[in-house]
PDB file of N, CA and C in Angstrom:
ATOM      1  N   UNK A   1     -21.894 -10.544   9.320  1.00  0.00           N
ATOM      2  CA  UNK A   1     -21.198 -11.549   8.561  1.00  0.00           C
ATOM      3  C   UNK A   1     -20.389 -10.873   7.454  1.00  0.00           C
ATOM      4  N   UNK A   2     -19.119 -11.294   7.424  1.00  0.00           N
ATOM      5  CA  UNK A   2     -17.731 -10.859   6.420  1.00  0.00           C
ATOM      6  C   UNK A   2     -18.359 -11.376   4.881  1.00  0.00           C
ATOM      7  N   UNK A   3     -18.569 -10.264   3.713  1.00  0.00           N
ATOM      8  CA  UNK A   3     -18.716 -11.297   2.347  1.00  0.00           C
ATOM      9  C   UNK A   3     -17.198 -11.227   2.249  1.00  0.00           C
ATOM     10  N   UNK A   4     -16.498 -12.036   1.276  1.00  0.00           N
ATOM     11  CA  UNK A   4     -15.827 -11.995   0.607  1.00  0.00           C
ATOM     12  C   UNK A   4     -15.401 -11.061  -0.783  1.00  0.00           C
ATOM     13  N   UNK A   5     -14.695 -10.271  -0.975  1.00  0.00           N
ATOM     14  CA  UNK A   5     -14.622  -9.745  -2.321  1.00  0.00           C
ATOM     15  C   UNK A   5     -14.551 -10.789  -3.592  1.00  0.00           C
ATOM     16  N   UNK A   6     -15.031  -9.890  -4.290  1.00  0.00           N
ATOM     17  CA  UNK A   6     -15.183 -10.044  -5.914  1.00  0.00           C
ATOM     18  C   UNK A   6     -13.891  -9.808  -6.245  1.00  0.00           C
ATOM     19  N   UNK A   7     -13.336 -10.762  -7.345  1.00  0.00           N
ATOM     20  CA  UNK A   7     -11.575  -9.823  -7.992  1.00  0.00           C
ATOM     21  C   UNK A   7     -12.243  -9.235  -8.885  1.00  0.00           C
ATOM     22  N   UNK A   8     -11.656  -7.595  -9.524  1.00  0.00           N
ATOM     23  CA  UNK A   8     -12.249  -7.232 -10.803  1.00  0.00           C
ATOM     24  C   UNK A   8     -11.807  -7.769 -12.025  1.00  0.00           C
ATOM     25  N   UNK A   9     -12.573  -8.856 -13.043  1.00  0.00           N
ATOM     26  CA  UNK A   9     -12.639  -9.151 -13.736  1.00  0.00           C
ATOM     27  C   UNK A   9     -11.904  -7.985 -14.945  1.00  0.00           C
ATOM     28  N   UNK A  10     -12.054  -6.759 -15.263  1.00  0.00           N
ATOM     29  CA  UNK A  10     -11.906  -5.835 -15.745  1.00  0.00           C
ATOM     30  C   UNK A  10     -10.602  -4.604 -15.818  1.00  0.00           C
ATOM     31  N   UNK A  11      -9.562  -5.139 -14.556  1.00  0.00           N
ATOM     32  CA  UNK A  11      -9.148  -4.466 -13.835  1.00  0.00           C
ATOM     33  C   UNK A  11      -8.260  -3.643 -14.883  1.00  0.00           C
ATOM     34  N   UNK A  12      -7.742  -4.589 -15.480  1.00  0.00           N
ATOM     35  CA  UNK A  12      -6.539  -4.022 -16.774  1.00  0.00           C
ATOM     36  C   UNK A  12      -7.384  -3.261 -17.310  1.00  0.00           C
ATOM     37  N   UNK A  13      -7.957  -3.154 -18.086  1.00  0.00           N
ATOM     38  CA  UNK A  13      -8.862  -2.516 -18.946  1.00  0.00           C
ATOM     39  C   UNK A  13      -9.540  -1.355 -18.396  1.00  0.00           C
ATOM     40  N   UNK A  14     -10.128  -1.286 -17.455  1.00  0.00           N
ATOM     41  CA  UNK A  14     -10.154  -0.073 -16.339  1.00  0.00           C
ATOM     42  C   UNK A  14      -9.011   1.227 -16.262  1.00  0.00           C
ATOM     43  N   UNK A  15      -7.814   0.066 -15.625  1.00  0.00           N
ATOM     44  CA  UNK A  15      -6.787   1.161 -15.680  1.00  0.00           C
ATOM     45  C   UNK A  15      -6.329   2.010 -16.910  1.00  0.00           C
ATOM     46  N   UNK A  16      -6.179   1.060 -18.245  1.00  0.00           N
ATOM     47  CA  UNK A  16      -5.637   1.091 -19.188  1.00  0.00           C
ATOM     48  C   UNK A  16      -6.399   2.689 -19.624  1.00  0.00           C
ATOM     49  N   UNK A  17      -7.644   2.839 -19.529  1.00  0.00           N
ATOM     50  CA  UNK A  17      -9.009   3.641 -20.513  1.00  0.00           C
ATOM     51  C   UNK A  17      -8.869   4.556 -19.077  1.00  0.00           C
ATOM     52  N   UNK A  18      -8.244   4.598 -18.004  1.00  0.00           N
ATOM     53  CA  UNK A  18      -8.106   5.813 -17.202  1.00  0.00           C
ATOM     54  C   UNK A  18      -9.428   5.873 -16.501  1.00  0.00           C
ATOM     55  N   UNK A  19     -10.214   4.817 -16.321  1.00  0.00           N
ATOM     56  CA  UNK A  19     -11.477   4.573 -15.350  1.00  0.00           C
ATOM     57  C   UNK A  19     -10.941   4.421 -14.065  1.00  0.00           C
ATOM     58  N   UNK A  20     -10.015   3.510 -13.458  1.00  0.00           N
ATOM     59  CA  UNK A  20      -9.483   3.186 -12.130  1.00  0.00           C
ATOM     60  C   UNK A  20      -8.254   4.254 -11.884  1.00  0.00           C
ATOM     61  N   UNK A  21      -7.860   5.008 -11.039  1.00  0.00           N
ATOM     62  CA  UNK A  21      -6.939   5.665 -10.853  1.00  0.00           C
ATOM     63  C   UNK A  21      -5.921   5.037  -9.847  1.00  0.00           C
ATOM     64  N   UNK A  22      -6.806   4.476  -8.901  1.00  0.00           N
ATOM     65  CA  UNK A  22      -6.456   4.247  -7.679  1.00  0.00           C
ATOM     66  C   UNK A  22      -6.857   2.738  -7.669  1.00  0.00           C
ATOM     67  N   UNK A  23      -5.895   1.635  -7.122  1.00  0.00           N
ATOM     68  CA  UNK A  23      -6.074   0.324  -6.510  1.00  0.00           C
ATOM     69  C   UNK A  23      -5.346  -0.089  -5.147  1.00  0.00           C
ATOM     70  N   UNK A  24      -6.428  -0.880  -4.842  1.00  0.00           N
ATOM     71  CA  UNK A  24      -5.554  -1.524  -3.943  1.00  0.00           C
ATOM     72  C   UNK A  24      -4.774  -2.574  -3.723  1.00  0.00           C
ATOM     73  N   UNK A  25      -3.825  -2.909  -2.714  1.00  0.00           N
ATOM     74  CA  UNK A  25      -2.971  -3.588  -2.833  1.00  0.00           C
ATOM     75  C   UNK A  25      -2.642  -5.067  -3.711  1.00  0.00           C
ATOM     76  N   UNK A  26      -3.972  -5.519  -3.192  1.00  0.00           N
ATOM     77  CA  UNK A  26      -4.083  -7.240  -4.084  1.00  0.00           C
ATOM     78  C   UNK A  26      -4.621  -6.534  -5.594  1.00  0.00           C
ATOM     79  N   UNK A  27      -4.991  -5.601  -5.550  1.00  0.00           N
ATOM     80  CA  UNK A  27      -5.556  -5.534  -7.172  1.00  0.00           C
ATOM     81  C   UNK A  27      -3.753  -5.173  -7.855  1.00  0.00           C
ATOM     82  N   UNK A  28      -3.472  -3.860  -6.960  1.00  0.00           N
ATOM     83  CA  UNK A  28      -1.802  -3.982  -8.073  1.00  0.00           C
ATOM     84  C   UNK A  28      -1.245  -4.701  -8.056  1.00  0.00           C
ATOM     85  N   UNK A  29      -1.196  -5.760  -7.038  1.00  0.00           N
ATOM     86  CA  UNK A  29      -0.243  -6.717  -6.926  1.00  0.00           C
ATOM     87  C   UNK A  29      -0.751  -7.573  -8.261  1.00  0.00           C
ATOM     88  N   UNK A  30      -1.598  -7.774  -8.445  1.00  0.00           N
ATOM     89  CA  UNK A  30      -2.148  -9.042  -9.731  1.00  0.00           C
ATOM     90  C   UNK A  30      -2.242  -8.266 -11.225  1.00  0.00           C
ATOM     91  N   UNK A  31      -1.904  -6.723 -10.911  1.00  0.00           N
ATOM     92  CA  UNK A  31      -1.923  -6.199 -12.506  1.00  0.00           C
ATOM     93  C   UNK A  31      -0.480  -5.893 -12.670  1.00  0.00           C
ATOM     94  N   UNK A  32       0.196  -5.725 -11.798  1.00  0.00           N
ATOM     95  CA  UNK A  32       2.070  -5.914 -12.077  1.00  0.00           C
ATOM     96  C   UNK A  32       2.643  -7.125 -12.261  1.00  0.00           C
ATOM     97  N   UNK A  33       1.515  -8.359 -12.141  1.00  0.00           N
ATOM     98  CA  UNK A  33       2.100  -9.524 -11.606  1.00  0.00           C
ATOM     99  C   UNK A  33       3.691  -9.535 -10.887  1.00  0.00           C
ATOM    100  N   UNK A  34       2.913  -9.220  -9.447  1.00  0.00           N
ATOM    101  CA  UNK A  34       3.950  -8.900  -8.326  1.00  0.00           C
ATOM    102  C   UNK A  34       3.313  -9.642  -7.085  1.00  0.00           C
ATOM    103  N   UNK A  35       4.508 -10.189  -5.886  1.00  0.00           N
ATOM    104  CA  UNK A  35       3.654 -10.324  -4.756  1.00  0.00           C
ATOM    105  C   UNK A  35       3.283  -9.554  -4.273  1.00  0.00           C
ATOM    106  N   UNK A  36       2.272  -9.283  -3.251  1.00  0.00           N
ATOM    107  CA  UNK A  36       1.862  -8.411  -2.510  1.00  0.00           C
ATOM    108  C   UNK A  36       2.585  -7.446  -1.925  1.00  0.00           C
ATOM    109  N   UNK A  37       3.540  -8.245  -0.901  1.00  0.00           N
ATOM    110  CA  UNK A  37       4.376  -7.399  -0.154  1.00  0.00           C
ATOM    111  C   UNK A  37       5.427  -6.297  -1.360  1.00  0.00           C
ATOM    112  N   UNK A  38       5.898  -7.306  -2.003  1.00  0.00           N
ATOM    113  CA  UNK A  38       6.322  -6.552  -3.020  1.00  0.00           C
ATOM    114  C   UNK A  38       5.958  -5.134  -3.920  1.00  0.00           C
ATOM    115  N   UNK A  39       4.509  -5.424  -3.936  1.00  0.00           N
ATOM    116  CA  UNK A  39       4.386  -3.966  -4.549  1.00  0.00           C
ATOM    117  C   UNK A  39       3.623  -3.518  -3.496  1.00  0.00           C
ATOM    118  N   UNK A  40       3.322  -3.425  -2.049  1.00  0.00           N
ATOM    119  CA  UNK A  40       3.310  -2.862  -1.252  1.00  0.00           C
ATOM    120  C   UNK A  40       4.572  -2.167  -1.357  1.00  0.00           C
ATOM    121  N   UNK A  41       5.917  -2.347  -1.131  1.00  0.00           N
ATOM    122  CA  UNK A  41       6.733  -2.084  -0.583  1.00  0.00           C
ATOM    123  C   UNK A  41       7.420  -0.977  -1.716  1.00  0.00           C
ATOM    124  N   UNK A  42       6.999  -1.323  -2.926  1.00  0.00           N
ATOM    125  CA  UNK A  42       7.087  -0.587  -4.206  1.00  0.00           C
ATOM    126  C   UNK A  42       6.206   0.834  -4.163  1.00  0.00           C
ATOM    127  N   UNK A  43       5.017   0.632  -3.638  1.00  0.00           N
ATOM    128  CA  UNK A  43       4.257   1.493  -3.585  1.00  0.00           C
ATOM    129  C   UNK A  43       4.773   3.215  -2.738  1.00  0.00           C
ATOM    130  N   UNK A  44       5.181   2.365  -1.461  1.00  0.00           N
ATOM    131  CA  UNK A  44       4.897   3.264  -0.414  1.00  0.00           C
ATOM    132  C   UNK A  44       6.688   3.812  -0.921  1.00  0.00           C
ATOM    133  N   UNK A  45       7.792   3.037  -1.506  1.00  0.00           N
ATOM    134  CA  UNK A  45       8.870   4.070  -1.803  1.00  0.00           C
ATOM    135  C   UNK A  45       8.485   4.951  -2.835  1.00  0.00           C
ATOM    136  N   UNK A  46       7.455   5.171  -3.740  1.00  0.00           N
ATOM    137  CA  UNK A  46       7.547   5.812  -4.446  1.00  0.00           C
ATOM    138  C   UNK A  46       5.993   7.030  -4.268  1.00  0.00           C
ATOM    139  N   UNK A  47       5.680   6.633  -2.532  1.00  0.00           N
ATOM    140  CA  UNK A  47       4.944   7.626  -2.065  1.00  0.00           C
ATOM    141  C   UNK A  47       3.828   7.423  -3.236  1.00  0.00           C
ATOM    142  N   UNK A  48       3.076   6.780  -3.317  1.00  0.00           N
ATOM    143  CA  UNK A  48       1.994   6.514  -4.114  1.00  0.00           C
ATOM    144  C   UNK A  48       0.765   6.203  -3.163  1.00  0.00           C
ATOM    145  N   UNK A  49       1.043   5.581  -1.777  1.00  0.00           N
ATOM    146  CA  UNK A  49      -0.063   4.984  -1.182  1.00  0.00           C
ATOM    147  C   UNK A  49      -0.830   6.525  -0.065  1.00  0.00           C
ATOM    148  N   UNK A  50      -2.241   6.293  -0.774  1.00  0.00           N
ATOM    149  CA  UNK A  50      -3.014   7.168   0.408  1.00  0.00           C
ATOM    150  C   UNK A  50      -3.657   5.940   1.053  1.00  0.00           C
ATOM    151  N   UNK A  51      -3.877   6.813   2.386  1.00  0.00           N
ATOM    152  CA  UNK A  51      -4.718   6.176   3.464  1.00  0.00           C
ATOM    153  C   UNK A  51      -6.278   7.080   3.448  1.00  0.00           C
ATOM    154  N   UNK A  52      -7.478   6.457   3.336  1.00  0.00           N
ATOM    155  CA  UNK A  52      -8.547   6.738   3.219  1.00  0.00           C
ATOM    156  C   UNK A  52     -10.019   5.997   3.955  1.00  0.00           C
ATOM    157  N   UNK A  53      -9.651   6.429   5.057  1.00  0.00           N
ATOM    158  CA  UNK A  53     -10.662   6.448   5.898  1.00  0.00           C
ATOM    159  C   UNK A  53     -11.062   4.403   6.434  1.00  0.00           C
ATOM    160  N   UNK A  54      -9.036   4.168   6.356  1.00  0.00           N
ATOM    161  CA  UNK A  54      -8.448   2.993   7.023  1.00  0.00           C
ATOM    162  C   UNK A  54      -8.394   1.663   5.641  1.00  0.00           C
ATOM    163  N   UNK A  55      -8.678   2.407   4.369  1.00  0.00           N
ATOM    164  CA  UNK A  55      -8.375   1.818   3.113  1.00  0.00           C
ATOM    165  C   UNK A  55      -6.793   2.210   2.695  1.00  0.00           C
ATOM    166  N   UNK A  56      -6.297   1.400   2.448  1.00  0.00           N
ATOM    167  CA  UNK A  56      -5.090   1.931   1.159  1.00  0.00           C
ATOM    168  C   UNK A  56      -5.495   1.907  -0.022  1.00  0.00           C
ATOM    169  N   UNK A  57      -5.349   3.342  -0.955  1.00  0.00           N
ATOM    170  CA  UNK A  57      -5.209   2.988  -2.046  1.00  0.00           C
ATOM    171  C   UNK A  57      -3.736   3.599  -2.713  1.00  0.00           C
ATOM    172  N   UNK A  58      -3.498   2.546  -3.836  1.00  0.00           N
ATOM    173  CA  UNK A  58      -2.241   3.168  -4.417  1.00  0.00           C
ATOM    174  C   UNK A  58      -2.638   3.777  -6.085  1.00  0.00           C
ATOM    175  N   UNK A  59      -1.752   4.896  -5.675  1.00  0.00           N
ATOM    176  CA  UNK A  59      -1.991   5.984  -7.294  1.00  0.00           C
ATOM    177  C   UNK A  59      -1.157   5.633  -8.334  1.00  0.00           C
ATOM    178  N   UNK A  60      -1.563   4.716  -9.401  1.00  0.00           N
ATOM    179  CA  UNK A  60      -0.598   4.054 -10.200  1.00  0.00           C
ATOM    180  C   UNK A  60      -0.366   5.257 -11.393  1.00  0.00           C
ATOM    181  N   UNK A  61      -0.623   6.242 -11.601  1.00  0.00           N
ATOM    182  CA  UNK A  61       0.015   7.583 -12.288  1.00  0.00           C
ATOM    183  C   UNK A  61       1.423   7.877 -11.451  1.00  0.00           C
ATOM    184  N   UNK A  62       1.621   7.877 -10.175  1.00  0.00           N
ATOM    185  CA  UNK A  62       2.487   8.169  -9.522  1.00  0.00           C
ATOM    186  C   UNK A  62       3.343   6.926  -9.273  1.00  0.00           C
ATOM    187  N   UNK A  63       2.871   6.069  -9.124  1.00  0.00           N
ATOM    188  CA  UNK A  63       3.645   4.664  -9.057  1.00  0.00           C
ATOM    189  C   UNK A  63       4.541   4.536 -10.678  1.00  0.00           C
ATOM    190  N   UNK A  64       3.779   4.312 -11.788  1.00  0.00           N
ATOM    191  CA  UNK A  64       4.333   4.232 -12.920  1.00  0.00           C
ATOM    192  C   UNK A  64       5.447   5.277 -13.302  1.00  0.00           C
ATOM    193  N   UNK A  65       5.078   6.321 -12.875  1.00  0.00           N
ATOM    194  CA  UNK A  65       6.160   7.417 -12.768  1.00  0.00           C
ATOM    195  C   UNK A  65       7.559   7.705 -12.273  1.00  0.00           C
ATOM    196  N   UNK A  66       7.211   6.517 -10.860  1.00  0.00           N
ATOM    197  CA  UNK A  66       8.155   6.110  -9.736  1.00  0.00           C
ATOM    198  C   UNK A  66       9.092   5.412 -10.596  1.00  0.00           C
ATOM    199  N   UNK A  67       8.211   4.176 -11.199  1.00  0.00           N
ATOM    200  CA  UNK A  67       9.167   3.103 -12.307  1.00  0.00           C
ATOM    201  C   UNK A  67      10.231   3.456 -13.575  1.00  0.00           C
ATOM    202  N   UNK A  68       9.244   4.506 -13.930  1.00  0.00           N
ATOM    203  CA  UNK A  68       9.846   4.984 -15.181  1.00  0.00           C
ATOM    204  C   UNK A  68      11.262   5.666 -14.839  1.00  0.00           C
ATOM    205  N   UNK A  69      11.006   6.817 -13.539  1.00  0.00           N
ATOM    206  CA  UNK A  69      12.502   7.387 -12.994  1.00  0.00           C
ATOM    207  C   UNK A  69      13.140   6.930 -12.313  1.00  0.00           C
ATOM    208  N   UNK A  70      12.996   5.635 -11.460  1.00  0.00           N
ATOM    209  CA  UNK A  70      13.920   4.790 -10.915  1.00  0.00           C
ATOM    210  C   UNK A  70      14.316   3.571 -11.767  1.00  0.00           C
ATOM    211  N   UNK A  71      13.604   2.971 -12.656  1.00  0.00           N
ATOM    212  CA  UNK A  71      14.320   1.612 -13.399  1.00  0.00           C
ATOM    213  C   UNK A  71      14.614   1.733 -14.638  1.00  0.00           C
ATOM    214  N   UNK A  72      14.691   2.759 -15.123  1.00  0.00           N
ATOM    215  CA  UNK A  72      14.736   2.739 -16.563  1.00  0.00           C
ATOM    216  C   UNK A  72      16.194   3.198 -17.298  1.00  0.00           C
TER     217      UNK A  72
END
């Protein structure tokens, strides 16, 4: 039987204090307030997303980095 995930309550605050390095998709999507596909699609141009053993996670050090030298 499938549980359902937990959202992290914490998630900002995690990232912020350098506890979370790595999220996944619905978690960045709800700390960029972005849609999904959207920062999927954000992710993988700025080569941030690993694949881990059939998980994505995205490296928001490298993502934020992405932002800073492409939109700024």
């Amino acid at each position: 039987m499938a549980y359902k995930r937990k959202p992290v309550e914490s998630l900002e605050f995690d990232v912020r204090t350098g506890q979370k390095k790595y999220v996944r998709y619905n978690e960045g999507a709800e700390l960029y307030s972005m849609g999904v596909h959207g920062f999927m699609d954000l992710a993988k141009e700025a080569g941030a997303v690993r694949k881990i053993k059939g998980v994505c996670l995205v490296n928001l050090e490298v993502l934020n980095q992405y932002i800073e030298d492409m939109y700024s």
